[in-house]
N, C-alpha and C. Protein backbone atom coordinates (compact mmCIF):
# COMPACT_ATOMS: atom_id res chain seq x y z
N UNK A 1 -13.22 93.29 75.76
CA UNK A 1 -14.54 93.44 76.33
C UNK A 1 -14.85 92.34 77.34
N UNK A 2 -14.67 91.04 76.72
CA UNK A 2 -14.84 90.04 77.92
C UNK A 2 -14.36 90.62 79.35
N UNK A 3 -12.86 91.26 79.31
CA UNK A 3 -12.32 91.39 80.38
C UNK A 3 -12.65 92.22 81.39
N UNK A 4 -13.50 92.98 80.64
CA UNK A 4 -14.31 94.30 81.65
C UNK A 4 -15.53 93.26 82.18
N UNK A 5 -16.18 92.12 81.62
CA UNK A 5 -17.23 91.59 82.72
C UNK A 5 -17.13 90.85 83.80
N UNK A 6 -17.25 91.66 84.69
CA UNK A 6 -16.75 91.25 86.48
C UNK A 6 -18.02 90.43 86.56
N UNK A 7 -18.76 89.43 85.85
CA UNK A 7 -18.99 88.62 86.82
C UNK A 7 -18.93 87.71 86.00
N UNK A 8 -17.86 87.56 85.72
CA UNK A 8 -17.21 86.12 84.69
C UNK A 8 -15.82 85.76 85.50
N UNK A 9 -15.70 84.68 86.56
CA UNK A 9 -14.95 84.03 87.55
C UNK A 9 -13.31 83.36 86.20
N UNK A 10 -13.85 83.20 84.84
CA UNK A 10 -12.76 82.94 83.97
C UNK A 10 -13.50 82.85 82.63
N UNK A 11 -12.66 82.92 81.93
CA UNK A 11 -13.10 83.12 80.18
C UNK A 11 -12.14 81.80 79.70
N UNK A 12 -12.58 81.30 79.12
CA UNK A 12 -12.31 80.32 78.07
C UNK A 12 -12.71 80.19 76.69
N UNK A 13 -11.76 79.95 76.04
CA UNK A 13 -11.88 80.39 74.53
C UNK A 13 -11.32 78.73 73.91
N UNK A 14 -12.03 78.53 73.25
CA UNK A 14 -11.64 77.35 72.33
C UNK A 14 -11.87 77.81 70.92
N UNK A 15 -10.84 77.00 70.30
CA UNK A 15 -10.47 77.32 68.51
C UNK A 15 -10.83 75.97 67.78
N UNK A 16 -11.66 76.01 66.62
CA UNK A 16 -11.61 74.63 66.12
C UNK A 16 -11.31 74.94 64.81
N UNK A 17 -10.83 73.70 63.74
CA UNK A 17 -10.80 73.94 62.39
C UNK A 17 -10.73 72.34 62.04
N UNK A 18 -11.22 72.14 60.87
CA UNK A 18 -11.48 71.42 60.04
C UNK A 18 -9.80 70.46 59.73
N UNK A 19 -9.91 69.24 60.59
CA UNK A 19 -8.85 68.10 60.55
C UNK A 19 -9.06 67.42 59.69
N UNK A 20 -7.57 66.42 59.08
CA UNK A 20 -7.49 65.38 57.98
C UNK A 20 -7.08 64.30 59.13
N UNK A 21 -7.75 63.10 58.98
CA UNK A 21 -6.81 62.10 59.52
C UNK A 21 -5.93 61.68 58.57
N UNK A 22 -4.98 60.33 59.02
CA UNK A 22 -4.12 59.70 58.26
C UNK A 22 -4.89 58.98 56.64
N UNK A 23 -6.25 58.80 56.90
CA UNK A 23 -7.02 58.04 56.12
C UNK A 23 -7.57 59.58 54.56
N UNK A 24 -7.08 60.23 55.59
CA UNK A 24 -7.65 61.45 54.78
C UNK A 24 -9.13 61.74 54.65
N UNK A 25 -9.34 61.59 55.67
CA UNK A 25 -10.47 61.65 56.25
C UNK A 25 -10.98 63.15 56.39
N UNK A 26 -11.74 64.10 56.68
CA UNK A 26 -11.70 65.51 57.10
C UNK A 26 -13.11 65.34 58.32
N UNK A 27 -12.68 66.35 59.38
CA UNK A 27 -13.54 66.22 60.57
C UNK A 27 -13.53 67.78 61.59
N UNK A 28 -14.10 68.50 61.76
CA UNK A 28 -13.74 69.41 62.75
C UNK A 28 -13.35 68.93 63.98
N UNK A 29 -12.02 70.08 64.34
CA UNK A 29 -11.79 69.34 65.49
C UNK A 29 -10.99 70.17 66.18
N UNK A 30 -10.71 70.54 67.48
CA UNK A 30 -10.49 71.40 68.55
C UNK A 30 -9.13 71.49 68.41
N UNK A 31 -8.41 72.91 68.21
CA UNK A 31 -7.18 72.74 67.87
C UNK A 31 -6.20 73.88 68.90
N UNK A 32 -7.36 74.47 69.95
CA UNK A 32 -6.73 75.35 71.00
C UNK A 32 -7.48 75.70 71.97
N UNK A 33 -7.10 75.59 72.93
CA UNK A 33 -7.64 76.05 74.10
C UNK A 33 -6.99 76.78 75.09
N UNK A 34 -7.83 77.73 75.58
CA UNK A 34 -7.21 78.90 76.39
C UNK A 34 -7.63 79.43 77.59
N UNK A 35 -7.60 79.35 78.64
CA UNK A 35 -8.78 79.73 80.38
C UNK A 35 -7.50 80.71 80.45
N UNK A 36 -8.14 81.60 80.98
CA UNK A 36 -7.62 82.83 81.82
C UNK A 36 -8.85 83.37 83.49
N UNK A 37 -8.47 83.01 84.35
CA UNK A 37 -9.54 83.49 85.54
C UNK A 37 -9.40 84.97 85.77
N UNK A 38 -10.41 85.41 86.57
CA UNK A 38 -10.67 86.67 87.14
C UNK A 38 -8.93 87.30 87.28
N UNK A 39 -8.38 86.97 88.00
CA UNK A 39 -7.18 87.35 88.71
C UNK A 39 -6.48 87.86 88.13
N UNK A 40 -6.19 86.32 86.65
CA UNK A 40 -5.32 86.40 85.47
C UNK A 40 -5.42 87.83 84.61
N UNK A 41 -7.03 87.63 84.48
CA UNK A 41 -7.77 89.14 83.46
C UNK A 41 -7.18 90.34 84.50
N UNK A 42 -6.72 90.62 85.29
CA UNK A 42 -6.72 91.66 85.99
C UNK A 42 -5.39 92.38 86.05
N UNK A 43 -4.83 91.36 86.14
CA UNK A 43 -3.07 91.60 85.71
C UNK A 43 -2.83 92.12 84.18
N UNK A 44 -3.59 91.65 83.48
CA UNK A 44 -3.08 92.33 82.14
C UNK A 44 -3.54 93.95 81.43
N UNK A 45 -2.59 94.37 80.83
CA UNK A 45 -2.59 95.78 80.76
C UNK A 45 -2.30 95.38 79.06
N UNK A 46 -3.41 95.49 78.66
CA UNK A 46 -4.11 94.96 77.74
C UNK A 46 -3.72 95.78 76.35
N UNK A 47 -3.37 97.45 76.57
CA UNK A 47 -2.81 98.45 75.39
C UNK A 47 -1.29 97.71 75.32
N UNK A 48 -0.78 96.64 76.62
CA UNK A 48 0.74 96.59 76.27
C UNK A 48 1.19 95.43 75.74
N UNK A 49 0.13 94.52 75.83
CA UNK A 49 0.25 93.21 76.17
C UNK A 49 0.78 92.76 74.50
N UNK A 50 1.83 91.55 74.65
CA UNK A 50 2.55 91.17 73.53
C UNK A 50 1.37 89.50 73.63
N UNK A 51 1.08 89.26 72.69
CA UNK A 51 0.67 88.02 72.39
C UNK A 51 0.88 86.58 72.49
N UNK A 52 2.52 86.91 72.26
CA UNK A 52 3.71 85.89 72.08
C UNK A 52 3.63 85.49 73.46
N UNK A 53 3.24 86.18 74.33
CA UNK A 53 3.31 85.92 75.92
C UNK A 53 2.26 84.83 76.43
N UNK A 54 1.09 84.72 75.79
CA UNK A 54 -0.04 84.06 75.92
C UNK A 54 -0.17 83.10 76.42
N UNK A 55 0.84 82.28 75.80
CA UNK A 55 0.75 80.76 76.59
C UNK A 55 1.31 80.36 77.74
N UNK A 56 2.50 81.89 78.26
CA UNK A 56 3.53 81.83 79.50
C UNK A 56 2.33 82.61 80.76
N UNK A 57 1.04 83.06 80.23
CA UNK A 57 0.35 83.71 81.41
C UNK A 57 -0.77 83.02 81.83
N UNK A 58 -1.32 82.41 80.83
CA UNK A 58 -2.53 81.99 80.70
C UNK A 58 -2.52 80.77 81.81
N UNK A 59 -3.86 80.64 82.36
CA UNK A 59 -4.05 79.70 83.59
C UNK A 59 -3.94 78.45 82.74
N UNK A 60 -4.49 77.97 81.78
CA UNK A 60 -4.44 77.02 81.07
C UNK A 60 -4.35 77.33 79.59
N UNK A 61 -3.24 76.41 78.34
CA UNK A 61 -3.03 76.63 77.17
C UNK A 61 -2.71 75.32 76.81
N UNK A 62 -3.57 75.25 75.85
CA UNK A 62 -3.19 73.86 75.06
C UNK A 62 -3.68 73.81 73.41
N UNK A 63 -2.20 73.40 72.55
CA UNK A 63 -2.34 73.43 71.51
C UNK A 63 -2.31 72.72 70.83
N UNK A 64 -3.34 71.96 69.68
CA UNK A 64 -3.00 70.72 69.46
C UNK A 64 -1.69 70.25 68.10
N UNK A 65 -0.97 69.41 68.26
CA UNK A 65 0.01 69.03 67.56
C UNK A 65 -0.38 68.99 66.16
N UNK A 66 -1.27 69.55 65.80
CA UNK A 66 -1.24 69.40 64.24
C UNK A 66 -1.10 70.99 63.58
N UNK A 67 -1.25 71.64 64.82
CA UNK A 67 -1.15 73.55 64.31
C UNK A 67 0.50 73.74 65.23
N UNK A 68 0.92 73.18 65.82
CA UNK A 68 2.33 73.68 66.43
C UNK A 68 3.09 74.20 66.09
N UNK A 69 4.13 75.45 66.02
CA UNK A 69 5.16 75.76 65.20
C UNK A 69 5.35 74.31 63.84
């Protein structure tokens, strides 16, 4: 649905979940981020699209080292 609104120039999606520090501490905290622009949304054919691909299309992807493979 986002992708059908033409007057959104890019979509960005951020993921958060609930971190431990070393202290064992617990804190929410940003664990993905994702921008795709107009252009990007336009190219994708969205009934085909594999997931696994996500981070090889996306204008910007960043994941933080505590969720990594």
């Amino acid at each position: 649905k986002l992708s059908a609104d033409s007057t959104s120039e890019s979509i960005t999606v951020n993921a958060y979940i609930t971190l431990v520090d070393q202290y064992g501490n617990e804190a929410p905290g940003e664990v993905m981020t994702v921008n795709l622009t107009r252009e990007t949304l336009t190219k994708i054919n969205w009934d085909n699209f594999i997931t696994d691909n996500l981070p090889d299309i996306a204008d910007f992807y960043w994941v933080h080292p505590a969720i990594k493979d």
